[in-house]
N, C-alpha and C. Protein backbone atom coordinates (compact mmCIF):
# COMPACT_ATOMS: atom_id res chain seq x y z
N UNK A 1 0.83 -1.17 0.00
CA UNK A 1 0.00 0.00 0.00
C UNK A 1 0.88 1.24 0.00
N UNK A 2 0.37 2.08 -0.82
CA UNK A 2 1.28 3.57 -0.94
C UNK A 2 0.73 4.25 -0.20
N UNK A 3 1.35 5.12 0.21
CA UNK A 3 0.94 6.40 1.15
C UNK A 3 1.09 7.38 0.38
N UNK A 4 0.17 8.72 -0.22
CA UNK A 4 0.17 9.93 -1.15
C UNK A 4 1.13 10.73 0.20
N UNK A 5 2.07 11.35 -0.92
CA UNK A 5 3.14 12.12 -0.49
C UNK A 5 2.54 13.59 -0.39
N UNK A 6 2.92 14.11 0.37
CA UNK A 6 2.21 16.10 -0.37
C UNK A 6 3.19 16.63 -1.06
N UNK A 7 2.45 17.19 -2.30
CA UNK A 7 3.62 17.73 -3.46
C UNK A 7 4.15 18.79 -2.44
N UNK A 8 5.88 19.16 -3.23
CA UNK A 8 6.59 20.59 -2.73
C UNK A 8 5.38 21.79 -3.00
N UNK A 9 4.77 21.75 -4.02
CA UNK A 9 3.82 22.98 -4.38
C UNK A 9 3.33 23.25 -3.17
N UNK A 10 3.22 22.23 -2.35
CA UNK A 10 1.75 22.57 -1.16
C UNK A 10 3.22 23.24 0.04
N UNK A 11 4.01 22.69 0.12
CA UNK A 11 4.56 23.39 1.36
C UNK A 11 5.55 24.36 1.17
N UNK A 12 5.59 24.90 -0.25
CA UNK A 12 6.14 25.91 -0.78
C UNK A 12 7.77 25.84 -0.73
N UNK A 13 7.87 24.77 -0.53
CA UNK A 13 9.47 24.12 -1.27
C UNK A 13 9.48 24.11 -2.62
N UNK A 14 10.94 24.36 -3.32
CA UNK A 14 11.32 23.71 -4.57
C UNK A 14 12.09 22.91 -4.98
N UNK A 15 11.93 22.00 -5.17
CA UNK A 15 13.27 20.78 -4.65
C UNK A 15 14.02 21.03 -5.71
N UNK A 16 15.62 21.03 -5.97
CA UNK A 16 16.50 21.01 -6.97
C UNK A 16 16.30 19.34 -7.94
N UNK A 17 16.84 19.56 -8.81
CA UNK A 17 16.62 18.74 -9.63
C UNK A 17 17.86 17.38 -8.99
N UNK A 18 18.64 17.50 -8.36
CA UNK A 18 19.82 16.90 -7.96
C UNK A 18 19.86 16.02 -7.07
N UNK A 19 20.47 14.88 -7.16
CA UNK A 19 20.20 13.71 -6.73
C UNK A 19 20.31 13.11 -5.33
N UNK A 20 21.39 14.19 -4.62
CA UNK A 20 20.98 14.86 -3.33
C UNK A 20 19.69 14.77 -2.26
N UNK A 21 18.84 15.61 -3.24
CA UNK A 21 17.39 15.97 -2.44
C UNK A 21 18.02 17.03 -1.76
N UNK A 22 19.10 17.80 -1.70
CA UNK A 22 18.67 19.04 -0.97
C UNK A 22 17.99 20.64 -1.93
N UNK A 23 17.78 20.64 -1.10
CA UNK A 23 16.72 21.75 -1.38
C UNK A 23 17.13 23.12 -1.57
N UNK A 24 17.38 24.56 -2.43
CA UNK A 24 18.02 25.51 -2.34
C UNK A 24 17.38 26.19 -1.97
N UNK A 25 15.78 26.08 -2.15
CA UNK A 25 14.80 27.48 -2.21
C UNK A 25 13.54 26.36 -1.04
N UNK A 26 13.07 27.38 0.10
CA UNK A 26 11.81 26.59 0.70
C UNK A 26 11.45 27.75 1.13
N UNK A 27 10.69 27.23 1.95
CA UNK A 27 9.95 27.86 2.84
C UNK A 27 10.01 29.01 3.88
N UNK A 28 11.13 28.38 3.85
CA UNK A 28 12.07 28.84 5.35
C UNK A 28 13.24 30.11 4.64
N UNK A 29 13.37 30.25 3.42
CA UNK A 29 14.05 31.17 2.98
C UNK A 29 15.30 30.42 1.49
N UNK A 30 15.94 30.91 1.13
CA UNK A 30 16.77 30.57 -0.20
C UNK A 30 18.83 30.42 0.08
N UNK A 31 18.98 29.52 -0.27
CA UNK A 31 20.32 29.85 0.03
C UNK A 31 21.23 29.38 -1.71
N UNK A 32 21.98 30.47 -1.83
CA UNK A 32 22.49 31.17 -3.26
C UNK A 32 24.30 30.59 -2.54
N UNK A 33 24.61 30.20 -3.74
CA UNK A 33 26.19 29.38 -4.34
C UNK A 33 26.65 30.24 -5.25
N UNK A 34 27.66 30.54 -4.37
CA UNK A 34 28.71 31.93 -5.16
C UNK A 34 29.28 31.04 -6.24
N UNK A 35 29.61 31.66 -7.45
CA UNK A 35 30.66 30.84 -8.48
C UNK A 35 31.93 30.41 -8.33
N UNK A 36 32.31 31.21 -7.09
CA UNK A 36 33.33 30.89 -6.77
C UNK A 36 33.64 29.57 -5.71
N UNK A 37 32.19 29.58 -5.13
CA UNK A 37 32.48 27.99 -4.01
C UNK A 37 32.06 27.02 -4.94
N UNK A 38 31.59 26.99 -6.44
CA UNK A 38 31.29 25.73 -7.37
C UNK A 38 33.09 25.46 -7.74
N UNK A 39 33.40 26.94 -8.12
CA UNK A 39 35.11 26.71 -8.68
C UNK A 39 35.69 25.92 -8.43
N UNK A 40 35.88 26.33 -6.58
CA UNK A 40 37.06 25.84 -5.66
C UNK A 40 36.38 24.52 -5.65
N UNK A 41 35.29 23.96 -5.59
CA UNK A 41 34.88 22.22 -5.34
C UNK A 41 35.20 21.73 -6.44
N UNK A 42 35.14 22.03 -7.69
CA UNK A 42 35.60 21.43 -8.61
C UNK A 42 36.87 21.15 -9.05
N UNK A 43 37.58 22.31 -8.79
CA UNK A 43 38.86 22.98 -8.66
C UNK A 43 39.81 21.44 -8.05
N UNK A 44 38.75 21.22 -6.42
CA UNK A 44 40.17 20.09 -5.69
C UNK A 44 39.59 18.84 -6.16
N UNK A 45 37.97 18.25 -7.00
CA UNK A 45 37.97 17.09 -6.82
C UNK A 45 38.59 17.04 -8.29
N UNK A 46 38.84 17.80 -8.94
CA UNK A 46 39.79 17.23 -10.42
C UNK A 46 41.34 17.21 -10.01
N UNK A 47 41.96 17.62 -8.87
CA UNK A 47 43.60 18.12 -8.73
C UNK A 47 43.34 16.37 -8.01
N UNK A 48 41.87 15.82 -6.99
CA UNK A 48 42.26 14.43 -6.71
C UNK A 48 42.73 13.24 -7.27
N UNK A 49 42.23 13.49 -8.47
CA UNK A 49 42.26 12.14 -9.90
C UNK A 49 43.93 12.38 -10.21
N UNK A 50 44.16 10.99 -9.86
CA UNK A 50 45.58 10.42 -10.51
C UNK A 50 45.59 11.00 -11.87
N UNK A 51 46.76 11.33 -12.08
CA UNK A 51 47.01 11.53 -13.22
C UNK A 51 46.82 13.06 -13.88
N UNK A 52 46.44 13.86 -13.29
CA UNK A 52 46.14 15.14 -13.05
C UNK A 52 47.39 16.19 -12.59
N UNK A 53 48.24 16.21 -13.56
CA UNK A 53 49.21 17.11 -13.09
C UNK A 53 49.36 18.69 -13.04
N UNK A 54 48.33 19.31 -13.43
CA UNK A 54 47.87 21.06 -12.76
C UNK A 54 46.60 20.91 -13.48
N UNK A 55 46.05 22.32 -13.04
CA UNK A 55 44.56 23.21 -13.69
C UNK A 55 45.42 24.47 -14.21
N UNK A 56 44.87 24.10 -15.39
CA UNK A 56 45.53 25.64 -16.38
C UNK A 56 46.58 25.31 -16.84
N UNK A 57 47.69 26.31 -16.99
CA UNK A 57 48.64 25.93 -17.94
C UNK A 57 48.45 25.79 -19.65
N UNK A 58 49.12 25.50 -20.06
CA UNK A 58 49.40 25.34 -21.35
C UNK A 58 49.92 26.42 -21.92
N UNK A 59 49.79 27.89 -22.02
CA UNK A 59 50.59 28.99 -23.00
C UNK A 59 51.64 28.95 -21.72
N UNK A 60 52.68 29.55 -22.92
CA UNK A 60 53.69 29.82 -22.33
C UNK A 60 53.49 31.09 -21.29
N UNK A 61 52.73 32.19 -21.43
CA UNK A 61 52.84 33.17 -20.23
C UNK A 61 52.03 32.72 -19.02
N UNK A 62 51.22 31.68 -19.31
CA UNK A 62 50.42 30.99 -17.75
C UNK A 62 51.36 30.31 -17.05
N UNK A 63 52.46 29.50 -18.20
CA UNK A 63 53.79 28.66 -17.52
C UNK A 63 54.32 29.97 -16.44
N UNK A 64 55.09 30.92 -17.31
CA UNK A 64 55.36 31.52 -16.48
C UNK A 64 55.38 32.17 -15.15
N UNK A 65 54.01 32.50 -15.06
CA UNK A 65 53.36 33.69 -13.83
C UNK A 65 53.52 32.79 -12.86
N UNK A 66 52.98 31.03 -13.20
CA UNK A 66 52.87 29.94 -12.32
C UNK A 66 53.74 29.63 -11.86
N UNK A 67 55.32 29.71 -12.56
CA UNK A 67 56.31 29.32 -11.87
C UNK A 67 57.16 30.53 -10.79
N UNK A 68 56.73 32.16 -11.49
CA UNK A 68 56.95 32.78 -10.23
C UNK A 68 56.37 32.74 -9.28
N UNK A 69 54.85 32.68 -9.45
CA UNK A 69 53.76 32.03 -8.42
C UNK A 69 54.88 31.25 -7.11
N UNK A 70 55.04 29.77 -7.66
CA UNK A 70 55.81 29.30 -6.99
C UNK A 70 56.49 29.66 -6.02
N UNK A 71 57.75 30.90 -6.58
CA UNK A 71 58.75 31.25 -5.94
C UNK A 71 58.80 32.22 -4.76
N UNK A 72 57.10 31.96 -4.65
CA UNK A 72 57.16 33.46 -3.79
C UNK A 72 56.75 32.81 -2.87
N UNK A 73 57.68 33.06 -1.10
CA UNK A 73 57.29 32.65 -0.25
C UNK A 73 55.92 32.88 0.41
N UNK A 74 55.27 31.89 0.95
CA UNK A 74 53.94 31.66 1.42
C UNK A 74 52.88 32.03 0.67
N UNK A 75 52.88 31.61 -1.04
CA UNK A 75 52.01 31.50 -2.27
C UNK A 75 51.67 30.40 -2.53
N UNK A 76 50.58 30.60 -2.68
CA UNK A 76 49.85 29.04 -3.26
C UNK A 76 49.48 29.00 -4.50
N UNK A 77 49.19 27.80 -4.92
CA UNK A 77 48.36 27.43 -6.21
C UNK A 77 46.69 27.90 -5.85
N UNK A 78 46.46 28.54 -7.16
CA UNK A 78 44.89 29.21 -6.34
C UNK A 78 43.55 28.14 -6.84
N UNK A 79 43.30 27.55 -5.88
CA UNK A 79 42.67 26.00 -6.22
C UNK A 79 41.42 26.50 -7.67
N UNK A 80 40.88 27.73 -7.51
CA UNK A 80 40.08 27.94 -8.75
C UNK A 80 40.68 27.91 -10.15
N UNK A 81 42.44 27.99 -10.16
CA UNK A 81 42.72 28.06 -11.48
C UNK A 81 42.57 26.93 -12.20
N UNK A 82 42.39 27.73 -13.78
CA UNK A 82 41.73 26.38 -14.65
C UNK A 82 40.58 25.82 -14.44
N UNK A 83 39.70 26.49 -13.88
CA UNK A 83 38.42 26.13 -13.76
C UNK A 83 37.27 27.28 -14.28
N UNK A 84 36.48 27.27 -15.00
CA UNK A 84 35.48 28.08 -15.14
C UNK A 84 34.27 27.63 -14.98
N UNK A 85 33.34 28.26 -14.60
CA UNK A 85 31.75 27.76 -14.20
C UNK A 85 30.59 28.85 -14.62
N UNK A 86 29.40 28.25 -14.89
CA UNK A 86 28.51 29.28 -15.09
C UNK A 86 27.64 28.42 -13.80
N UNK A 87 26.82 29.21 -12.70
CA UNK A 87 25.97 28.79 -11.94
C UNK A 87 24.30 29.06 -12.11
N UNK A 88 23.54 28.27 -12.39
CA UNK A 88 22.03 29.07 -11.86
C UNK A 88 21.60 28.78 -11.05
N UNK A 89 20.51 29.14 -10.80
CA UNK A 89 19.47 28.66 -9.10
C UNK A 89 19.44 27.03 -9.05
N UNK A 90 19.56 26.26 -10.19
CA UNK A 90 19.35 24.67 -10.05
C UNK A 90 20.35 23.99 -10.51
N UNK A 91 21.40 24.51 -11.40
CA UNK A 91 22.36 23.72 -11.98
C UNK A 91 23.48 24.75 -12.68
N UNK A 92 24.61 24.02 -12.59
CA UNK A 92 25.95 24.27 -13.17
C UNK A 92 26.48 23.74 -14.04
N UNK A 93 27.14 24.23 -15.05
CA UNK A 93 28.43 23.74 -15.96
C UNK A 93 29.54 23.90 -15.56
N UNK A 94 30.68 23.23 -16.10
CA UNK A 94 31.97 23.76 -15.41
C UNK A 94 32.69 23.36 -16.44
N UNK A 95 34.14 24.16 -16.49
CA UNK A 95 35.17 24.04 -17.40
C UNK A 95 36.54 24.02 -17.41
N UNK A 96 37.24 23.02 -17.28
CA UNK A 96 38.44 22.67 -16.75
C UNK A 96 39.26 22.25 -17.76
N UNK A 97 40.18 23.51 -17.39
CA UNK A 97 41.59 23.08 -18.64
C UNK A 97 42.78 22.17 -17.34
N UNK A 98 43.33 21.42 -18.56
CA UNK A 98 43.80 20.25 -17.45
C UNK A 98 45.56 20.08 -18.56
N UNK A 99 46.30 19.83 -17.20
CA UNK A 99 47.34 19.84 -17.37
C UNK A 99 47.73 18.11 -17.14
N UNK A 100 48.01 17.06 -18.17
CA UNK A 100 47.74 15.72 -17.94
C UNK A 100 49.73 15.24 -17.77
N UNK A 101 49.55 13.53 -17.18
CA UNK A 101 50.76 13.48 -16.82
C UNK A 101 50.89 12.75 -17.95
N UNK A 102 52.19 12.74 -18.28
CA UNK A 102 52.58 11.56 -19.84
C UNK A 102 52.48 10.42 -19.26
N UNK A 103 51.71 9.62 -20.15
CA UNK A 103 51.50 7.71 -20.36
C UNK A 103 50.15 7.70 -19.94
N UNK A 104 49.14 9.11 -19.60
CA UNK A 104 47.71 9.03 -18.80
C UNK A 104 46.72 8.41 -19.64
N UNK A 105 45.96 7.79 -20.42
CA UNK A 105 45.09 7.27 -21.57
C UNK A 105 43.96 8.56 -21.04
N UNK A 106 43.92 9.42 -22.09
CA UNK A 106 43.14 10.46 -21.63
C UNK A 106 42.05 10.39 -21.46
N UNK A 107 41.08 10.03 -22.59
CA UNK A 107 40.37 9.61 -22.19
C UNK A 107 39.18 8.95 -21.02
N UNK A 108 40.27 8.35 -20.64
CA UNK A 108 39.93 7.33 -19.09
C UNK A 108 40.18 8.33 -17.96
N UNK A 109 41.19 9.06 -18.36
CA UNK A 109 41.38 10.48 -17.19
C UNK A 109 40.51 11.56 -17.41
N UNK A 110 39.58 11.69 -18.21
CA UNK A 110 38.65 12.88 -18.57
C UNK A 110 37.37 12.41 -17.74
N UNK A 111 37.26 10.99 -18.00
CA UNK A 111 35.86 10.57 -17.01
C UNK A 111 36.12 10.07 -16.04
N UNK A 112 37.40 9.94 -15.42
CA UNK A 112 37.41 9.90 -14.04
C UNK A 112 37.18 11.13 -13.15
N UNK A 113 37.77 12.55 -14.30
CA UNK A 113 37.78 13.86 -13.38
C UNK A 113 36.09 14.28 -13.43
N UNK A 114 35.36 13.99 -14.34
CA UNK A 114 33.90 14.08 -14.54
C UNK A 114 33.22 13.08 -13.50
N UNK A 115 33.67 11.69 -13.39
CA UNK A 115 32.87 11.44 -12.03
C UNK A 115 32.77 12.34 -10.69
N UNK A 116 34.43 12.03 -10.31
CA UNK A 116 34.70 12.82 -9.58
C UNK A 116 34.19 14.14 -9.18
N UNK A 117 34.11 15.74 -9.98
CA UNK A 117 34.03 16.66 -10.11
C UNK A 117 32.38 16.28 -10.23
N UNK A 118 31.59 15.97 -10.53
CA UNK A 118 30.14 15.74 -10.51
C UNK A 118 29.52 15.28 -8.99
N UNK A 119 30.34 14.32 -8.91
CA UNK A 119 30.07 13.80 -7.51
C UNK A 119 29.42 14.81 -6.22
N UNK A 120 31.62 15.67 -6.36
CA UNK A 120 31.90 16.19 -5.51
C UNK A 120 30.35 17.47 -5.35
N UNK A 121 30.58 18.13 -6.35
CA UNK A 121 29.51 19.25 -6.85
C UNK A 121 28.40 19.23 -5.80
N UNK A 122 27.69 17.87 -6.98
CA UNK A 122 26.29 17.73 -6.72
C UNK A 122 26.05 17.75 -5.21
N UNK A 123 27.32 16.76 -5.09
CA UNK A 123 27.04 16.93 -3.36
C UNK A 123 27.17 17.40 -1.89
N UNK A 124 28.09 18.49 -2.38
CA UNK A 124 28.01 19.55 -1.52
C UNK A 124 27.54 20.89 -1.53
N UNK A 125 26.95 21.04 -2.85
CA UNK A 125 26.12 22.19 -2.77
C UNK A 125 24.79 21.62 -3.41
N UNK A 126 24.24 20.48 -3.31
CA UNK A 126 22.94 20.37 -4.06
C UNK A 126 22.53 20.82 -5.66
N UNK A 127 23.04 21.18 -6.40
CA UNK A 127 23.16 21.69 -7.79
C UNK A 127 23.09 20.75 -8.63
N UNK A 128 22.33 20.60 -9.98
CA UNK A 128 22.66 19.63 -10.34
C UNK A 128 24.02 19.63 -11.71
N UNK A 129 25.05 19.28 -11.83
CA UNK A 129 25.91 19.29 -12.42
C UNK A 129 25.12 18.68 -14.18
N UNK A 130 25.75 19.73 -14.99
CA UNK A 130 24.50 19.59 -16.35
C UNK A 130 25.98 18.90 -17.40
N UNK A 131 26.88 19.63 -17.46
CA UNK A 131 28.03 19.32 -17.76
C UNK A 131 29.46 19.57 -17.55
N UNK A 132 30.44 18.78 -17.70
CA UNK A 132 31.77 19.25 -17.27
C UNK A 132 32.85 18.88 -18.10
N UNK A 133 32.74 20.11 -18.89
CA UNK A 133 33.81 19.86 -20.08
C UNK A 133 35.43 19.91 -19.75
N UNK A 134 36.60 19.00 -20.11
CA UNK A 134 37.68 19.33 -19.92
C UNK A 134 38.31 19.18 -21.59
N UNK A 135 39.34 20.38 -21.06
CA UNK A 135 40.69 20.74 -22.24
C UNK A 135 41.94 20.35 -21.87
N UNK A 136 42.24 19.53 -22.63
CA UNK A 136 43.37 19.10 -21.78
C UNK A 136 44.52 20.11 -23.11
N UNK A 137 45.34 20.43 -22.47
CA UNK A 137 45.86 21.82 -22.95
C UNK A 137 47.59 21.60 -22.97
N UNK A 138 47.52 20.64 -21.59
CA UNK A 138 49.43 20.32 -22.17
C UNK A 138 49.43 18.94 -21.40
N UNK A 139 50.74 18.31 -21.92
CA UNK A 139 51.03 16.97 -20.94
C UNK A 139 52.51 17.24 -20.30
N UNK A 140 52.71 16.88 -19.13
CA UNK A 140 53.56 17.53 -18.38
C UNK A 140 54.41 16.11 -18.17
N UNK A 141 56.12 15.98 -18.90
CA UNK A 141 56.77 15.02 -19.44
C UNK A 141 57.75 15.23 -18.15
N UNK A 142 57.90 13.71 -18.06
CA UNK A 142 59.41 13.56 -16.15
C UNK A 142 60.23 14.49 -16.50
N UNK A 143 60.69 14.82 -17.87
CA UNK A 143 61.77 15.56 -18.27
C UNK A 143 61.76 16.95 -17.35
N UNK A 144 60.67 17.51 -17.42
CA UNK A 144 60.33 19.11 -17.14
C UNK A 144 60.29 19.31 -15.83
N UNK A 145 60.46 18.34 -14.78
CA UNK A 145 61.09 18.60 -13.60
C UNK A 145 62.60 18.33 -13.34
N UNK A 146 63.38 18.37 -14.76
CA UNK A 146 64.65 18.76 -14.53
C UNK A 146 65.10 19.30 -15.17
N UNK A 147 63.97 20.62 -15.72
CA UNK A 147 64.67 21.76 -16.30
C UNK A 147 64.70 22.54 -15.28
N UNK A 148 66.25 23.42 -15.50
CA UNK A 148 66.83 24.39 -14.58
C UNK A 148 65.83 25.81 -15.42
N UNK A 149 65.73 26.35 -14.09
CA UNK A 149 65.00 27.11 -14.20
C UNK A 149 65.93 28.90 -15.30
N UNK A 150 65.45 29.41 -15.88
CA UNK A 150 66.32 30.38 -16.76
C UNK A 150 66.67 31.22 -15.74
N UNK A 151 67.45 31.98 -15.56
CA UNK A 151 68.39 32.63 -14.60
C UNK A 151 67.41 33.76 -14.99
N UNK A 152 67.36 34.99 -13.54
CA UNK A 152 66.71 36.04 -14.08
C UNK A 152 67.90 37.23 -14.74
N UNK A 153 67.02 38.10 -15.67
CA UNK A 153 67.80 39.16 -16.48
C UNK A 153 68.30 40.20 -15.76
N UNK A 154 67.31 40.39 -14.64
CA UNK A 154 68.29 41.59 -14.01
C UNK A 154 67.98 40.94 -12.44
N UNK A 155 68.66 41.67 -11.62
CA UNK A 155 69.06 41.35 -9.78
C UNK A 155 68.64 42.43 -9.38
C-alpha cells in the first residue's frame, strides 16, 4: 500500500533537480552558491584524480606567472585556477583546462575527473551538475622537472 506524499507545491518548497534531495529554495528562505564555491569544489575534486598534473597551464605566459607564483614565499596554487563555471538557481556547468601526466590514456582520465568533479559538486552544494567539459591543454613530461630554471635578467 502507498501512502500519497504532499507535493513541494503545497509546502512551498522547490526541490532542486539533484540527486541529493537538498533543497536551495523553501519555505524557510533561499540559500544562493557563489561561483566561486562551485570553482574551488571542482577545482580540488579534479587536482584528486591520478594523473592530473595542474589546472591551467598550457601557454607559455600561464607557464610563467605559475612558476613565479611558486617562488614566492607563502604562495599558493589558487585551487580555482583552470576552472570556469557558469551557476544558476538549479544547476551548473563547469570548465576545466587540465594539465595531464605523460603515459595518462586520456580519455579514461577525462571521465574519471567528470565522475569525480560531478560527484563532488552535486554533493556539496545540491546543484545539479549539467556538464563538465575538460581541455586538456598540455602533458607535463618527467623531463620538465629537470629543467633548470632560466636565470633572471636583471638582480
Amino acid at each position: 500500500m502507498t501512502t500519497p506524499v504532499e507535493s513541494s507545491s503545497k509546502t512551498g518548497a522547490k526541490p532542486t533537480s539533484s540527486s541529493s534531495g537538498s533543497e536551495l529554495t523553501t519555505a524557510q528562505g533561499q540559500t544562493t552558491i557563489a561561483d566561486s564555491v562551485v570553482s574551488k569544489i571542482a577545482g580540488i575534486a579534479a587536482r584528486e584524480v591520478s594523473g592530473v598534473h595542474a589546472l591551467g597551464g598550457g601557454s607559455g605566459t600561464a607557464k610563467a606567472f605559475s612558476a613565479v607564483r611558486e617562488r614566492i614565499p607563502g604562495a599558493s596554487q589558487t585551487v580555482g585556477q583552470g576552472v570556469s563555471v557558469e551557476v544558476g538557481e538549479l544547476q551548473t556547468a563547469i570548465d576545466l583546462d587540465v594539465v595531464v601526466e605523460f603515459g595518462v590514456a586520456i580519455a579514461d582520465l577525462a571521465q574519471g575527473i567528470r565522475r569525480n568533479v560531478i560527484s563532488s559538486v552535486e554533493r556539496m552544494t545540491g546543484l545539479e551538475v549539467t556538464e563538465v567539459n575538460v581541455n586538456v591543454n598540455d602533458i607535463h613530461l618527467p623531463s620538465d622537472d629537470n629543467q633548470p630554471a632560466e636565470p633572471a635578467r636583471v638582480q
